[in-house]
Protein backbone atom coordinates (compact mmCIF):
# COMPACT_ATOMS: atom_id res chain seq x y z
CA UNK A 1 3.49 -11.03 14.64
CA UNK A 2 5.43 -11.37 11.41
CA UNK A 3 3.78 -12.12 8.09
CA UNK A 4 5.73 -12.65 4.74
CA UNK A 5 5.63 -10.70 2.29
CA UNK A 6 5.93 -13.39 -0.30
CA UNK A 7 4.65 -16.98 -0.03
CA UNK A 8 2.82 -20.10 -2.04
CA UNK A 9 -0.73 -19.92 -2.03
CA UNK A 10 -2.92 -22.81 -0.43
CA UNK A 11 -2.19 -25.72 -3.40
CA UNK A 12 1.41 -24.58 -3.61
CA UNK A 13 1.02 -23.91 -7.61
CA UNK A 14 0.77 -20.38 -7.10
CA UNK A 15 3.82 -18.07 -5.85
CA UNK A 16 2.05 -14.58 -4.25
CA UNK A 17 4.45 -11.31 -3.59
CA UNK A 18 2.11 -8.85 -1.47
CA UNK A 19 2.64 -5.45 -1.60
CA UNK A 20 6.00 -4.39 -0.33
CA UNK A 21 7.47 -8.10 -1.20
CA UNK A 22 9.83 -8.37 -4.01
CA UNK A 23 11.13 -11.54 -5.74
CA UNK A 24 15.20 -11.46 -6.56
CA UNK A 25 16.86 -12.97 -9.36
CA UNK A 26 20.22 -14.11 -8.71
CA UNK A 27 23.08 -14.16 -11.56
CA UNK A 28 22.60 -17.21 -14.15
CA UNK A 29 18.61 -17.25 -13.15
CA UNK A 30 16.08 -16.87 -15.88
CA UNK A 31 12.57 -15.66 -15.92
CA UNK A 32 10.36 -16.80 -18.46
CA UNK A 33 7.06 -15.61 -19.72
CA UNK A 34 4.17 -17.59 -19.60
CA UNK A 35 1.07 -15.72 -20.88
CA UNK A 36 0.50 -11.99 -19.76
CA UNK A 37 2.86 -12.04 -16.26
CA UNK A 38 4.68 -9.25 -17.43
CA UNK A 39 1.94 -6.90 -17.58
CA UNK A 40 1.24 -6.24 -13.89
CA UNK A 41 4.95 -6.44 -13.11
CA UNK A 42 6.63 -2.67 -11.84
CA UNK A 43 9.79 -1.50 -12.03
CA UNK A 44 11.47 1.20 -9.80
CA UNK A 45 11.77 3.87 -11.82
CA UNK A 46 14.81 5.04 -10.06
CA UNK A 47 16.87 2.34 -11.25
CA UNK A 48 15.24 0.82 -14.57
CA UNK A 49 13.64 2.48 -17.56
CA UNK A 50 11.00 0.64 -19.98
CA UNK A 51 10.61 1.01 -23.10
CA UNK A 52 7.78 -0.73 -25.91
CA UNK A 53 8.11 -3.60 -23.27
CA UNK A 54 11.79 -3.90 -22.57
CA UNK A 55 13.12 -3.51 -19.02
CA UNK A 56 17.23 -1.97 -18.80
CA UNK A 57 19.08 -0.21 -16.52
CA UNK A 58 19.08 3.28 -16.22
CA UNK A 59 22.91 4.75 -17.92
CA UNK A 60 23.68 6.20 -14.32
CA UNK A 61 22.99 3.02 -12.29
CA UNK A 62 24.84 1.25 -15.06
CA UNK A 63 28.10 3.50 -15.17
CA UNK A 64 28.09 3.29 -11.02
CA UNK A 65 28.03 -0.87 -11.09
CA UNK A 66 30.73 -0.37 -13.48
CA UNK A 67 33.06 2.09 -10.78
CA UNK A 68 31.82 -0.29 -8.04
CA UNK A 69 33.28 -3.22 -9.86
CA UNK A 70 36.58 -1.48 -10.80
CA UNK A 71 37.32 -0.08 -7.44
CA UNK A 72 41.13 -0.83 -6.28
CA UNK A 73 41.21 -3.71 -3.74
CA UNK A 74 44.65 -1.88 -2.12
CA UNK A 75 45.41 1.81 -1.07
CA UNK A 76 45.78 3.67 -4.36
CA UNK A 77 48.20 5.74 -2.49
CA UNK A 78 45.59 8.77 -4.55
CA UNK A 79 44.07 11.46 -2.14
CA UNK A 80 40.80 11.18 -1.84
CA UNK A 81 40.27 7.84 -3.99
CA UNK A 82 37.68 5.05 -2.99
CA UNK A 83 39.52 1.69 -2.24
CA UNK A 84 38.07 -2.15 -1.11
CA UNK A 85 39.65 -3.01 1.94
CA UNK A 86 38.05 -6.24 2.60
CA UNK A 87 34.95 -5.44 1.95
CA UNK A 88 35.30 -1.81 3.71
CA UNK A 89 35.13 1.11 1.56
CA UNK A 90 38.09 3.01 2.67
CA UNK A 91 39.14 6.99 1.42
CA UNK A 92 42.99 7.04 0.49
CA UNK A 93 44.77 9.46 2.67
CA UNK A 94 47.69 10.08 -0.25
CA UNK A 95 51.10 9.05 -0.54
C-alpha cells in the first residue's frame, strides 16, 4: 500500500510533508513567510548553505547549473567535450 508523503490535513487548511516528502518550487513561484515557518524548515547541506537566516546555493552547485546551461546543443567537433543531443548527453569523439 502506498501512502503520500505530502498531503492536506483533515479541514484542508493545513498542507503536511512527512518525513522523506519534499515540497518543489517551480521557476516564477514564491514562498512567503507567515510567522515562524522558516524555522523548522532543512536544507540539504550538500547543495545549499545558510547563513544568519539566508538560504543560497552552494558556489559548486552554482558554477555546475551554469556548465549545464551552456553545454553545446551540436557536436563540438572537441575530443572529449560534453554536448546536448536532444536531451542525451553525448561525449564528442573529435574532428
Amino acid at each position: 500500500m502506498y501512502a503520500t508523503k505530502v498531503y492536506r490535513a483533515v479541514g484542508g487548511n493545513e498542507l503536511v510533508v512527512e518525513n522523506g516528502g519534499k515540497i518543489t518550487l517551480k521557476p516564477g513561484s514564491t514562498l512567503e513567510n507567515a510567522g515562524d515557518f522558516f524555522t523548522s524548515v532543512t536544507f540539504d547541506a550538500d547543495y545549499f548553505a545558510v547563513s544568519d537566516g539566508e538560504v543560497t546555493l552552494k558556489v559548486e552547485v552554482a558554477a555546475l547549473l551554469t556548465i549545464i546551461e551552456n553545454i553545446p546543443t551540436a557536436d563540438p567537433e572537441v575530443s572529449g567535450q560534453v554536448w546536448n543531443d536532444g536531451g542525451v548527453l553525448k561525449v564528442s569523439a573529435g574532428a
